[in-house]
N, C-alpha and C. Protein backbone atom coordinates (compact mmCIF):
# COMPACT_ATOMS: atom_id res chain seq x y z
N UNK A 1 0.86 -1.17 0.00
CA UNK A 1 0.00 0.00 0.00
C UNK A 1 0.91 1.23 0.00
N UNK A 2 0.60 2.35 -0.98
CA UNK A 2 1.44 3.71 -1.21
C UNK A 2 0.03 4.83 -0.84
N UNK A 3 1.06 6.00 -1.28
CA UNK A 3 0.24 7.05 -1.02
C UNK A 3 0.65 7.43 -2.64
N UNK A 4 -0.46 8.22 -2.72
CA UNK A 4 -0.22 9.40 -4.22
C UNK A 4 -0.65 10.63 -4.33
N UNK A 5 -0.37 11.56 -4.85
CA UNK A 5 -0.49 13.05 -5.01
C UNK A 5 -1.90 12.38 -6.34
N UNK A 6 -1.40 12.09 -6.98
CA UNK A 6 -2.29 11.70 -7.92
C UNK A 6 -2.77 10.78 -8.80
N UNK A 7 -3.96 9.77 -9.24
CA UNK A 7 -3.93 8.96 -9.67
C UNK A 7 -4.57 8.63 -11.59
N UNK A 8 -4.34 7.87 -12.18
CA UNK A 8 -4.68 7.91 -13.48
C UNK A 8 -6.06 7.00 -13.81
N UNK A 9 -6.76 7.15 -13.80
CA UNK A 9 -8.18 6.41 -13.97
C UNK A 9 -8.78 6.47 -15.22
N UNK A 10 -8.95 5.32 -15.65
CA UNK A 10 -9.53 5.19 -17.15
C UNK A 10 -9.07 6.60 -17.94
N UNK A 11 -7.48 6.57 -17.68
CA UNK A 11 -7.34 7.86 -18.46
C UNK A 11 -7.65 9.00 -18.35
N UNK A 12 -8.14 9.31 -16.75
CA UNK A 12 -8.15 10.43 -16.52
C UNK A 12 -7.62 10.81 -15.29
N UNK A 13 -7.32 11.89 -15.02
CA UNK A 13 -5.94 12.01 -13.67
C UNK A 13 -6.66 12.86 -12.69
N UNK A 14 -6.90 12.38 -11.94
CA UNK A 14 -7.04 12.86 -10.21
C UNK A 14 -6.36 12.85 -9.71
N UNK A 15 -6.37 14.24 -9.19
CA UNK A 15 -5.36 15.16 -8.03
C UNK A 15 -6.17 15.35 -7.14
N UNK A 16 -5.16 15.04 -5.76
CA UNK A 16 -5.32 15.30 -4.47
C UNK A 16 -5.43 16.47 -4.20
N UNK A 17 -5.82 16.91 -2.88
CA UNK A 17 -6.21 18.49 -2.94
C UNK A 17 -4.74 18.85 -1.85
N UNK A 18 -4.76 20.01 -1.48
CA UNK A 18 -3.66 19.71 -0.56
C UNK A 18 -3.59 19.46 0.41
N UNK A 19 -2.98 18.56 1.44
CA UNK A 19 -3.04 18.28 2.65
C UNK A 19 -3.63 16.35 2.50
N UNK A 20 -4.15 16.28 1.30
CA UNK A 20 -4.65 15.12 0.92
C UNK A 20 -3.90 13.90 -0.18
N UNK A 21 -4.07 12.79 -0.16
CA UNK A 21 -3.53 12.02 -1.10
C UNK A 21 -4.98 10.39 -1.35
N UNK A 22 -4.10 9.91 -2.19
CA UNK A 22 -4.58 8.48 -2.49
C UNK A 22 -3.58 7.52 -2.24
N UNK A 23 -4.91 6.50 -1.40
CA UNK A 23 -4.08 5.02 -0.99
C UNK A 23 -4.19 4.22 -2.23
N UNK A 24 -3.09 3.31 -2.64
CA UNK A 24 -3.21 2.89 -3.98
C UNK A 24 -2.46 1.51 -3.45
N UNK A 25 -2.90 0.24 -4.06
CA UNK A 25 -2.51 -0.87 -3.73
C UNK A 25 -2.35 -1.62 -5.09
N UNK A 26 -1.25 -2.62 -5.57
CA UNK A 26 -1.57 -3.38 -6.68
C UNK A 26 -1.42 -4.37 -6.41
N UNK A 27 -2.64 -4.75 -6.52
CA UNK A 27 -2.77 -6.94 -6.08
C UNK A 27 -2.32 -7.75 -7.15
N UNK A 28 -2.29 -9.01 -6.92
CA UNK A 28 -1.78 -9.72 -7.99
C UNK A 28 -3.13 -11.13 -7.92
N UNK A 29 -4.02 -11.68 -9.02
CA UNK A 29 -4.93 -12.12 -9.08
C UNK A 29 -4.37 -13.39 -9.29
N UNK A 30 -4.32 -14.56 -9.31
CA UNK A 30 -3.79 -15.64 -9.89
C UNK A 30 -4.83 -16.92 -10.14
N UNK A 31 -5.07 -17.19 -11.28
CA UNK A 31 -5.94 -18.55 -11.12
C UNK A 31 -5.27 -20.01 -11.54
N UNK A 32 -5.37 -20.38 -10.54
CA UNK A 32 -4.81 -22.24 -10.47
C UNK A 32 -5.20 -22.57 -11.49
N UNK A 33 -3.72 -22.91 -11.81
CA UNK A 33 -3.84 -23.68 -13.40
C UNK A 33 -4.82 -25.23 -12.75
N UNK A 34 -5.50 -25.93 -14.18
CA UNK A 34 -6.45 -26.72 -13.89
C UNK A 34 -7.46 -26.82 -13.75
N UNK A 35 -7.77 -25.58 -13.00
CA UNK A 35 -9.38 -24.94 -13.11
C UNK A 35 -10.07 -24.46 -14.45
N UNK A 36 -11.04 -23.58 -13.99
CA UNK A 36 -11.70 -23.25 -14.86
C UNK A 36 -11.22 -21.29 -15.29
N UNK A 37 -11.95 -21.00 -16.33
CA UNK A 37 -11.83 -19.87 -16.60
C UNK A 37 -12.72 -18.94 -15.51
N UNK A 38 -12.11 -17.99 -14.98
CA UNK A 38 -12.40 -17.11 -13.64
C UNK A 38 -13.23 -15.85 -14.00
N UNK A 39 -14.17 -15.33 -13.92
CA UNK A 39 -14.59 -14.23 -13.76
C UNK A 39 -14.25 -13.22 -13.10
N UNK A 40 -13.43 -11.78 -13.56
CA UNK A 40 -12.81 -11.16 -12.54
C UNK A 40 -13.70 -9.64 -11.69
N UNK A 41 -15.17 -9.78 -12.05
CA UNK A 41 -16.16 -9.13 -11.79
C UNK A 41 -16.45 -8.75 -10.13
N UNK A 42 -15.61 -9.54 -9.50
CA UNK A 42 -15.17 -9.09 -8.30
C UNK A 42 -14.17 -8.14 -7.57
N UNK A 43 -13.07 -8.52 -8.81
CA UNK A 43 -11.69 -7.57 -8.67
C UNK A 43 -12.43 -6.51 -9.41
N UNK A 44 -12.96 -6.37 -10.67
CA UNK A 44 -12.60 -5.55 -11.49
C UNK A 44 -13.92 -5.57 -12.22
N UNK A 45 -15.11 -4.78 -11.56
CA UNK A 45 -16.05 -4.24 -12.18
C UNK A 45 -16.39 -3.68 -13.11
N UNK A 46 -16.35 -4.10 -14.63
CA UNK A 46 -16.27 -2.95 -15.75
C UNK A 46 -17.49 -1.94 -15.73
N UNK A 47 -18.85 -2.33 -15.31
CA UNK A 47 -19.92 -1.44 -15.15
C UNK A 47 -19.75 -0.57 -14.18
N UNK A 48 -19.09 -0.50 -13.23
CA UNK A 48 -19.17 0.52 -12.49
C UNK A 48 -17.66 1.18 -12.34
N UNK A 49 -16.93 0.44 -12.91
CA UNK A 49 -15.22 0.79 -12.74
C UNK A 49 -14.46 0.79 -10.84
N UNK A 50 -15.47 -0.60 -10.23
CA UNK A 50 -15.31 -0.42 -9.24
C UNK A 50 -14.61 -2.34 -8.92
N UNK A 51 -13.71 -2.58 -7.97
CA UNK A 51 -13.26 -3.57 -7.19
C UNK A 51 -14.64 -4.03 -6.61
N UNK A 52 -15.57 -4.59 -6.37
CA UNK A 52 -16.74 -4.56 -5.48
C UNK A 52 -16.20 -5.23 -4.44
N UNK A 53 -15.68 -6.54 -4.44
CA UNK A 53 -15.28 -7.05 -2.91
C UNK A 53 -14.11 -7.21 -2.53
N UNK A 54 -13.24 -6.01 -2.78
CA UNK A 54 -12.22 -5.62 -1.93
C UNK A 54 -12.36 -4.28 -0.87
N UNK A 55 -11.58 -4.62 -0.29
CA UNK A 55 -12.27 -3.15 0.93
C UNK A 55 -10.91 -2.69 1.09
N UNK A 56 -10.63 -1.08 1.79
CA UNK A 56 -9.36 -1.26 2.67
C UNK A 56 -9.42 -1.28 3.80
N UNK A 57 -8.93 -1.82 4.65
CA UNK A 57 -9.36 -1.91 5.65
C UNK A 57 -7.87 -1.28 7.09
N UNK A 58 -8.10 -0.58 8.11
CA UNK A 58 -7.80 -0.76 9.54
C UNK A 58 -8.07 -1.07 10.60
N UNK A 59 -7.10 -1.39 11.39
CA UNK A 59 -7.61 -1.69 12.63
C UNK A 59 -8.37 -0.56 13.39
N UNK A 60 -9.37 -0.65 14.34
CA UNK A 60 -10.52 0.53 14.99
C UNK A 60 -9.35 1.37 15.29
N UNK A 61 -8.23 1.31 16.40
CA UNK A 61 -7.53 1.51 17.02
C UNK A 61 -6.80 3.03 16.14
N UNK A 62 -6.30 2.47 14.71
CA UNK A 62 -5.46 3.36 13.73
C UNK A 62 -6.71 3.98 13.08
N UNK A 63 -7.96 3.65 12.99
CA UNK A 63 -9.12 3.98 12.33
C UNK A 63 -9.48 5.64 13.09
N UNK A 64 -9.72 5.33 14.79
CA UNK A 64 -10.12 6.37 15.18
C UNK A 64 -8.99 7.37 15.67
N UNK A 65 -7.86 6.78 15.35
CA UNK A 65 -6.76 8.15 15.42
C UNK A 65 -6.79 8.84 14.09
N UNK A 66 -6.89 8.18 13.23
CA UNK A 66 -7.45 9.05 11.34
C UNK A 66 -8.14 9.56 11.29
N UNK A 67 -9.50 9.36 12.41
CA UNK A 67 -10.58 10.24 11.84
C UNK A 67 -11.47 9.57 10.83
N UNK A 68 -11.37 8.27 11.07
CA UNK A 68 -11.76 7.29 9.78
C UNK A 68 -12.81 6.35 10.26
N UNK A 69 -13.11 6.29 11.81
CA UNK A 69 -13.84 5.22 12.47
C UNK A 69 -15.45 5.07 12.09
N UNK A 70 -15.67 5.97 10.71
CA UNK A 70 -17.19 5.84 10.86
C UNK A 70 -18.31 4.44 10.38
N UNK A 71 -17.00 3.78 9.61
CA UNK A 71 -17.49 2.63 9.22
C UNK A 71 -16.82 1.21 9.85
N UNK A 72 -16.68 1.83 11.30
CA UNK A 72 -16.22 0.34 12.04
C UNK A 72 -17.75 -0.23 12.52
N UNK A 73 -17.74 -2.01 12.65
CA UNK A 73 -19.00 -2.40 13.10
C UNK A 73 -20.01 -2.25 11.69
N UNK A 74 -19.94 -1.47 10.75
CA UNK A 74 -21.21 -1.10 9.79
C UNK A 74 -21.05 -1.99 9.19
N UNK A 75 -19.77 -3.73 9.28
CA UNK A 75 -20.60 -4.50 8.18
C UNK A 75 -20.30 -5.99 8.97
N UNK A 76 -20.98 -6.31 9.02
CA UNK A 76 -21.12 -7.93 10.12
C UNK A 76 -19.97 -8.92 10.01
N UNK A 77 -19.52 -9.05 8.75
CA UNK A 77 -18.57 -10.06 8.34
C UNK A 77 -17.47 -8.97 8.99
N UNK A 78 -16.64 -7.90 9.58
CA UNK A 78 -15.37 -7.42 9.62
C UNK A 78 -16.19 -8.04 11.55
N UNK A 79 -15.05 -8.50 12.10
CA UNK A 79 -14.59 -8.15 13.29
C UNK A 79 -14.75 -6.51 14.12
N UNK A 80 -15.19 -6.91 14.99
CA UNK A 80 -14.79 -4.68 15.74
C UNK A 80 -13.83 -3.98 15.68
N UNK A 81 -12.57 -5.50 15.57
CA UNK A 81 -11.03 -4.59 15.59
C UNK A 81 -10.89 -4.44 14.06
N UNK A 82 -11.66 -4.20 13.51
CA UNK A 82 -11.55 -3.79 12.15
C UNK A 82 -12.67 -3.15 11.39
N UNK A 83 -11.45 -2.21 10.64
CA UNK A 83 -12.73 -1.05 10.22
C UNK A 83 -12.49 -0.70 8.65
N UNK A 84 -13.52 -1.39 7.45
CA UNK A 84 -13.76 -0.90 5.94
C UNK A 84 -13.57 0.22 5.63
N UNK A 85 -12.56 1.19 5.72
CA UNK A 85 -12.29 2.24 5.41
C UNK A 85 -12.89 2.84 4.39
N UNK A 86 -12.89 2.08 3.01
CA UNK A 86 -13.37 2.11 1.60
C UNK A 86 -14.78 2.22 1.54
N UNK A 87 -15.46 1.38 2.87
CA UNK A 87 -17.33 1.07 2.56
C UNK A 87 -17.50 2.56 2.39
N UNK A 88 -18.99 2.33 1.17
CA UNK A 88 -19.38 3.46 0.98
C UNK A 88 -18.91 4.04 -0.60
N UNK A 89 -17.90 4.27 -0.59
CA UNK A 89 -17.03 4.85 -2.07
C UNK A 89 -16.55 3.72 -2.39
N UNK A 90 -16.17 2.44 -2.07
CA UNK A 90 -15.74 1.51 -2.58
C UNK A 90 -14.06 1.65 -3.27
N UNK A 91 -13.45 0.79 -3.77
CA UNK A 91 -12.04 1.16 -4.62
C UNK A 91 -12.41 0.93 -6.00
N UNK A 92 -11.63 2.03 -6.55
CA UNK A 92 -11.74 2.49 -8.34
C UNK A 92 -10.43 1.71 -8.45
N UNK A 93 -11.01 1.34 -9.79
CA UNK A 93 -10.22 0.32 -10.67
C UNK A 93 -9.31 1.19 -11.47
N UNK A 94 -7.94 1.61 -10.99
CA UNK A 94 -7.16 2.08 -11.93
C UNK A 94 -6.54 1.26 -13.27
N UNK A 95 -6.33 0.34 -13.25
CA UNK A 95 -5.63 -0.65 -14.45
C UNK A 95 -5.90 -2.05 -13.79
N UNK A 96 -5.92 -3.05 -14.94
CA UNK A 96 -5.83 -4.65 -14.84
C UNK A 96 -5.68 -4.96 -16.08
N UNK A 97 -4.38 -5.72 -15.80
CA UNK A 97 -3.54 -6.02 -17.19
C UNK A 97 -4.29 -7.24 -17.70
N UNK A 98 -5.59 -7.77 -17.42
CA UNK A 98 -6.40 -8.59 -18.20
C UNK A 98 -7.25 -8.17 -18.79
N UNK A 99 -7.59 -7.15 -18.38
CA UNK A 99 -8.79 -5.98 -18.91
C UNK A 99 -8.11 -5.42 -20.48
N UNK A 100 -8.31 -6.25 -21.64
CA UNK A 100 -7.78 -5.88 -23.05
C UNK A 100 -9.44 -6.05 -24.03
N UNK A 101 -9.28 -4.84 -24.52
CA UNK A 101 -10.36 -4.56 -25.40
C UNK A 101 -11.80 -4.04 -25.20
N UNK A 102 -11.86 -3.67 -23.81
CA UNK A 102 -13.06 -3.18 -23.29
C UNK A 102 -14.28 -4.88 -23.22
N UNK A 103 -13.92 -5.57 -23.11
CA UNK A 103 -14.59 -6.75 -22.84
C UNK A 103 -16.31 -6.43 -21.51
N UNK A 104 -16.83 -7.28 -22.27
CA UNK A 104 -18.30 -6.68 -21.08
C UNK A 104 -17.51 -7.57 -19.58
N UNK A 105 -16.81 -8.30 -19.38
CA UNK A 105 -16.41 -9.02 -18.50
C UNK A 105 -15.15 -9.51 -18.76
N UNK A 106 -14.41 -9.33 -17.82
CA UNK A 106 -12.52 -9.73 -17.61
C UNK A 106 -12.51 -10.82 -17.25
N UNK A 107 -12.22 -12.19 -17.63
CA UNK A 107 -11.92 -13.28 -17.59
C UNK A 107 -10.35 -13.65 -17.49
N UNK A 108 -10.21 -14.68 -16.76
CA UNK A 108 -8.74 -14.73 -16.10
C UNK A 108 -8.86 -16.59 -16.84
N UNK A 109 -7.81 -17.08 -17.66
CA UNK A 109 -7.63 -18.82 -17.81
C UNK A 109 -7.00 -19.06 -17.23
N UNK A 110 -6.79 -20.61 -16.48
CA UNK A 110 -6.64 -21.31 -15.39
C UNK A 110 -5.02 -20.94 -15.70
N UNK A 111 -4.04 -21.12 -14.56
CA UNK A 111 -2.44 -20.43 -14.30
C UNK A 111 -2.36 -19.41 -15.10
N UNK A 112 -3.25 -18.09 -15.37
CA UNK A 112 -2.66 -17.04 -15.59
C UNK A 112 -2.70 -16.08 -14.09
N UNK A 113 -2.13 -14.72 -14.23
CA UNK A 113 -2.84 -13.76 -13.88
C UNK A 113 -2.55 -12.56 -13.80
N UNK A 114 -3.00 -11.75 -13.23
CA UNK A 114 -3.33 -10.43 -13.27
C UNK A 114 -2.77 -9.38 -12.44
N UNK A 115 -2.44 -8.33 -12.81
CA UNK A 115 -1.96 -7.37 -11.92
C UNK A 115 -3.29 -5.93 -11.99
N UNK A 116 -3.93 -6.47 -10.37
CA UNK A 116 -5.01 -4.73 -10.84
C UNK A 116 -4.19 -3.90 -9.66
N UNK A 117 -4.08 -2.49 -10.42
CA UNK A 117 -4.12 -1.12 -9.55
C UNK A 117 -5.71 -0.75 -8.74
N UNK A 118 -5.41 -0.75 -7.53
CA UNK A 118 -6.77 -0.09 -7.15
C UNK A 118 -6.40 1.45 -6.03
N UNK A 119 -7.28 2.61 -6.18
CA UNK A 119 -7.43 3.13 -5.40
C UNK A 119 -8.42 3.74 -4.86
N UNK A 120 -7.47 4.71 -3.51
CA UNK A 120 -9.29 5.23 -2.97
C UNK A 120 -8.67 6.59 -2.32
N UNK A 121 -9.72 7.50 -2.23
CA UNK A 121 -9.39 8.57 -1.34
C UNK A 121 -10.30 9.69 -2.56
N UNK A 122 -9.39 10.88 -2.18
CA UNK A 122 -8.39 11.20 -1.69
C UNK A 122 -8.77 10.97 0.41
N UNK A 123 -7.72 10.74 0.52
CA UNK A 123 -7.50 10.87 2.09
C UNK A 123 -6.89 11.53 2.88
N UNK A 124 -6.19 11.94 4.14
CA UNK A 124 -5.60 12.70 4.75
C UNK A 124 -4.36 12.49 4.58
N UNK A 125 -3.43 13.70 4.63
CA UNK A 125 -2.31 12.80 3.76
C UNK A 125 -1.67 11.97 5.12
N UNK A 126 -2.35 12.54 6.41
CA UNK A 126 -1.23 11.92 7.96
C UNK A 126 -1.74 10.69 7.71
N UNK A 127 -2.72 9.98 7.51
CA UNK A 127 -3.13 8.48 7.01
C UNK A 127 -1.58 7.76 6.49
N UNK A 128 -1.35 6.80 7.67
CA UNK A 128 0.24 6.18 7.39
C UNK A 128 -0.68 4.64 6.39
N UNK A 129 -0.30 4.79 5.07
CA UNK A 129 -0.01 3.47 4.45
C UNK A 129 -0.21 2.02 5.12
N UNK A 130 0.95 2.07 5.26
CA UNK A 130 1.24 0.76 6.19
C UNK A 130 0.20 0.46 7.50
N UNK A 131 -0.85 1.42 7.90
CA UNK A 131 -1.70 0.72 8.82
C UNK A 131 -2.55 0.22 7.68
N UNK A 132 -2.97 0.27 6.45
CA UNK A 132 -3.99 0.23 5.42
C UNK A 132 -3.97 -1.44 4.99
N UNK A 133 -4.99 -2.41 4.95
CA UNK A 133 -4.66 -3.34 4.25
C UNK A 133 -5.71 -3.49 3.81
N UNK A 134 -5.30 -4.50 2.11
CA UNK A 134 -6.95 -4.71 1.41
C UNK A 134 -7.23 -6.01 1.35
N UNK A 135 -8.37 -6.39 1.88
CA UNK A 135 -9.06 -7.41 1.83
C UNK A 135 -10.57 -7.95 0.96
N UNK A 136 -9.89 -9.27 0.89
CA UNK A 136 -11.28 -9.42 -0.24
C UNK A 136 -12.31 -10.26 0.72
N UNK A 137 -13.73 -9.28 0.40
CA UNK A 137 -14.99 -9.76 0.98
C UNK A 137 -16.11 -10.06 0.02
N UNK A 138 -16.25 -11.39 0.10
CA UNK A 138 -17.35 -11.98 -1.20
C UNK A 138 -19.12 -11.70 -0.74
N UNK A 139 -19.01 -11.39 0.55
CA UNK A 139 -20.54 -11.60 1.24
C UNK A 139 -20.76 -12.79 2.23
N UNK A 140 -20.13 -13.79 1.48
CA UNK A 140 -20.55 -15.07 1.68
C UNK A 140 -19.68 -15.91 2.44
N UNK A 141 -18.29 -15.07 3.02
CA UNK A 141 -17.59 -16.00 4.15
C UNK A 141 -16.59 -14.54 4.55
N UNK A 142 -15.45 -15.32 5.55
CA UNK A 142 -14.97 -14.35 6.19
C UNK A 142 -14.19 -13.62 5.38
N UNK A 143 -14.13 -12.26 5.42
CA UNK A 143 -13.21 -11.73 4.67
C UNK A 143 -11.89 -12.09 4.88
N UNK A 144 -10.57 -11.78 4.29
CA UNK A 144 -9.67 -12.34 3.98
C UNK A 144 -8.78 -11.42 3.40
N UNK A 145 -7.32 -11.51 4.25
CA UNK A 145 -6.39 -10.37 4.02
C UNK A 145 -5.91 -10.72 2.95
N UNK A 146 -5.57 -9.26 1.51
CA UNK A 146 -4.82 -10.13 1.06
C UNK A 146 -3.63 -9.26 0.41
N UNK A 147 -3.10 -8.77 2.00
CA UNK A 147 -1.85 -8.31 2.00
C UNK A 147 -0.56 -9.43 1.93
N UNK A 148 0.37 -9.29 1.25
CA UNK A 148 0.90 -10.19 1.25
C UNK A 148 2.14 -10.43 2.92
């Protein structure tokens, strides 16, 4: 997880205001060779240009020294000691190197994968990085760090 003055989104560049920046993370997607072909409509929303079930997330603790605690507790699957920073605005899909040709849906074949940029903010720029981690939440089980 970095910070940025500014970020590039579908080709268009957002700037931080001052005193502010963007948290920007690039995950790496991988699908087990053997399987099947992956839908990446989770990472990488083309209808809305949004990550849907990744969050960023802190602990309450670093949450309410940010000024960030408003979405601790607001979603059942996070623990108390943890707080969805992102709920609400969600993370914008800056790039995913599978995403070729404007496809209605990004598909990943079994042992490839993917590198997506995601970010969010702008945020405060005193917001330290390194408390920030992103986790993927499907709905349907526990979320899951996937800081490396």
């Amino acid at each position: 997880m970095v910070s940025a003055l500014y970020v590039n989104v579908s080709s268009f560049l957002w700037s931080a205001a001052p005193g502010q920046v963007f948290l920007t993370d690039a995950l790496t997607v991988t699908n087990p060779s053997g399987g099947h072909v992956e839908n990446l409509s989770d990472f990488d929303d083309l209808s809305s240009g949004l990550a849907d079930s990744v969050d960023f997330v802190m602990s309450a603790s670093n949450a309410a020294m940010a000024g960030d605690s408003s979405a601790c507790g607001a979603r059942h699957v996070y623990p108390p000691s943890l707080c969805p920073i992102s709920l609400g605005q969600g993370l914008t899909v800056d790039t995913d190197t599978a995403n070729h040709d404007d496809r209605a849906v990004v598909q990943l074949p079994p042992g490839s994968s993917t590198q997506i940029v995601l970010s969010y903010g702008p945020v405060a720029a005193s917001l330290q990085p390194a408390t920030v981690s992103a986790y993927f939440d499907d709905a349907q089980s526990t979320p899951v760090d996937l800081t490396p």
